[in-house]
C-alpha atoms as a PDB file:
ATOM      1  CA  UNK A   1       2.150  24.924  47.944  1.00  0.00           C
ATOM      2  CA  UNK A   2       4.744  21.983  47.018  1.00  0.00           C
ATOM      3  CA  UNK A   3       2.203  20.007  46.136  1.00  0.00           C
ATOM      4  CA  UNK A   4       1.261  22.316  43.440  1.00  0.00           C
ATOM      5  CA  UNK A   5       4.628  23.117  42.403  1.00  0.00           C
ATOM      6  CA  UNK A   6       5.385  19.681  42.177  1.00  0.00           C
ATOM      7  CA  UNK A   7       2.194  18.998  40.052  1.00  0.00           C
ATOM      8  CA  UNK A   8       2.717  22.042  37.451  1.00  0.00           C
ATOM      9  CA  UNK A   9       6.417  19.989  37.211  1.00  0.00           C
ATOM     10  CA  UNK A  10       4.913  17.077  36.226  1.00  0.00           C
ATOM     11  CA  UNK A  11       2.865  18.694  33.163  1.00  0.00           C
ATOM     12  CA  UNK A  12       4.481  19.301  30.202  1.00  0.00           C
ATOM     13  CA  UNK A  13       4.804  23.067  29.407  1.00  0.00           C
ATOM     14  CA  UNK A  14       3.134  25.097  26.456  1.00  0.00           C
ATOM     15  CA  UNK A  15       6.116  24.697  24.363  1.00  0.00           C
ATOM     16  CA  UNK A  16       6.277  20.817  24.476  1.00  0.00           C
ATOM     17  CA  UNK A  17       2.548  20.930  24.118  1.00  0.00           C
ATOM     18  CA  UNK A  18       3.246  22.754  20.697  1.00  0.00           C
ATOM     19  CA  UNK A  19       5.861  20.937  19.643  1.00  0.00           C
ATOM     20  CA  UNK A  20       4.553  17.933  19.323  1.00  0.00           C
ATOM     21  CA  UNK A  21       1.238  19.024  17.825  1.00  0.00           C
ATOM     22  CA  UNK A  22       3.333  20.545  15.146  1.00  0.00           C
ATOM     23  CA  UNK A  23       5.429  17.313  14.894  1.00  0.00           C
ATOM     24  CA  UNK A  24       2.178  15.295  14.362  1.00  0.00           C
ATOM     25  CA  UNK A  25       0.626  17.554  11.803  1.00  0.00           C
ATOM     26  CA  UNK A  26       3.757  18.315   9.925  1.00  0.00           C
ATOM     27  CA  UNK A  27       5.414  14.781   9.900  1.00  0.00           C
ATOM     28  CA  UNK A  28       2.783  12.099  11.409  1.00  0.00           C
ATOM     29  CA  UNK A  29      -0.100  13.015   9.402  1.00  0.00           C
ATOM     30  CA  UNK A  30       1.605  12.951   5.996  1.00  0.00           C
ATOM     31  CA  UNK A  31       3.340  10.031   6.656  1.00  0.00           C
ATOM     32  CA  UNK A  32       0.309   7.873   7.895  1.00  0.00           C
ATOM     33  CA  UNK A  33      -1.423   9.019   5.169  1.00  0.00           C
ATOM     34  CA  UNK A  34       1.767   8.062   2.717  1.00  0.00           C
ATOM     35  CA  UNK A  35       1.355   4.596   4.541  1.00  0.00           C
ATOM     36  CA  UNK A  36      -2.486   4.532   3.829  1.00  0.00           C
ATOM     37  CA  UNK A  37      -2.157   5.335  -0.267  1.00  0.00           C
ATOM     38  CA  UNK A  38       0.709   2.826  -0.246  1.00  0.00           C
ATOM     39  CA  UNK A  39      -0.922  -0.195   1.611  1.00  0.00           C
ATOM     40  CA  UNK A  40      -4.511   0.281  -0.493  1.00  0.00           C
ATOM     41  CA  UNK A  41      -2.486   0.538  -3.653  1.00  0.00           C
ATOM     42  CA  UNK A  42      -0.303  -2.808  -2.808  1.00  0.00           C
ATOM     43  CA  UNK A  43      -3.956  -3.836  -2.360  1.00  0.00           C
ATOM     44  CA  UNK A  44      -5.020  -3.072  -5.166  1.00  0.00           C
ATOM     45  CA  UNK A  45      -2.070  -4.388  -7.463  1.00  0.00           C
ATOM     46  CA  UNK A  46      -2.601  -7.750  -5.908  1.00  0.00           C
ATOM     47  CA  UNK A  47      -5.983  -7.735  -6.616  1.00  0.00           C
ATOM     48  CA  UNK A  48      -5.263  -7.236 -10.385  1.00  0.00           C
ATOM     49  CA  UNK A  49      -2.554  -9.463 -10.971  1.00  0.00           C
ATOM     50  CA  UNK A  50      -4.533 -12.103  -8.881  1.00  0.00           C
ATOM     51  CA  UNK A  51      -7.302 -11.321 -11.534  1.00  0.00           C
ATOM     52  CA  UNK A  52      -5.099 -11.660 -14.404  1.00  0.00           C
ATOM     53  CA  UNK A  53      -3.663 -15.025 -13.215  1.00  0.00           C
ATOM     54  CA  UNK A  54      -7.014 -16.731 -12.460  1.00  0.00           C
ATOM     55  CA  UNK A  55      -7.890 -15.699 -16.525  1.00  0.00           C
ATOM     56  CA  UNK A  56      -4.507 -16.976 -17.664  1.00  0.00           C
ATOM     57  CA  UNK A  57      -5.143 -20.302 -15.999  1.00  0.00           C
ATOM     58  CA  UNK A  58      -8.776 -20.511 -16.790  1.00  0.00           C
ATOM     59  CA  UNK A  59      -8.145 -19.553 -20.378  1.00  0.00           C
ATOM     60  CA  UNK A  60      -4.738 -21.662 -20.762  1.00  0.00           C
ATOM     61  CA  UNK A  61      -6.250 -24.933 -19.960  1.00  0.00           C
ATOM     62  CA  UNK A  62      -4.131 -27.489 -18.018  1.00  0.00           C
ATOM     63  CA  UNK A  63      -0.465 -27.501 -18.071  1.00  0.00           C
ATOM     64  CA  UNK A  64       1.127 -30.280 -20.019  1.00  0.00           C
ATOM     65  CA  UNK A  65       2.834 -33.667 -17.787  1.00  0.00           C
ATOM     66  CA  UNK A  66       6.060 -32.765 -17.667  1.00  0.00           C
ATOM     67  CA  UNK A  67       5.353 -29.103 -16.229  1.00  0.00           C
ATOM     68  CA  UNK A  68       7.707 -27.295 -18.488  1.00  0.00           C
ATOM     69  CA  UNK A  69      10.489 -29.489 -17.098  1.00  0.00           C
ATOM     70  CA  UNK A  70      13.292 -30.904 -19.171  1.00  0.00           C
ATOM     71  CA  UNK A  71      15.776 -33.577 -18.478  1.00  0.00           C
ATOM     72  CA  UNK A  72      14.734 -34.215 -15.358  1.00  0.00           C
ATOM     73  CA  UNK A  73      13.876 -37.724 -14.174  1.00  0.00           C
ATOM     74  CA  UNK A  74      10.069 -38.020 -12.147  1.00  0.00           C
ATOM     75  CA  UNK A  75      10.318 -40.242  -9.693  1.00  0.00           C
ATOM     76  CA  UNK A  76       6.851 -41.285  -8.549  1.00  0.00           C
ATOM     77  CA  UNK A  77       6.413 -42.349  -4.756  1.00  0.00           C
ATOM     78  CA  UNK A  78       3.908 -45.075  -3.840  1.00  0.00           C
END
């Protein structure tokens, strides 16, 4: 008999049970999902502007020697 009551102590009880299958479809779900949208669409930016920089640079030719730099002295290492 104690090992039985000691056994239904360990379990959690109906209302824990419910609790936190309410928590997980109430809060856990939505915010997974809010994770989900977020990460494919940080994805999906990255893809773009990644496409739009390899055209720039295809398109734009080569940059000119000085690199858009102005008064500043190149010193070149042997």
């Amino acid at each position: 008999m104690a090992q039985a009551f000691q056994a239904a102590q360990g379990q959690p009880n109906w209302v824990v049970r419910i609790v936190v299958l309410t928590f997980l479809l109430v809060i856990g779900i939505p915010i997974l999902l809010l994770l989900l949208v977020a990460g494919l669409a940080a994805a999906m930016v990255f893809m773009v502007l990644s496409t739009i920089n390899w055209i720039m640079v295809r398109l734009g030719g080569s940059t000119p020697k000085d690199d858009g730099r102005r008064n500043v002295r190149v010193i070149k290492r042997d």
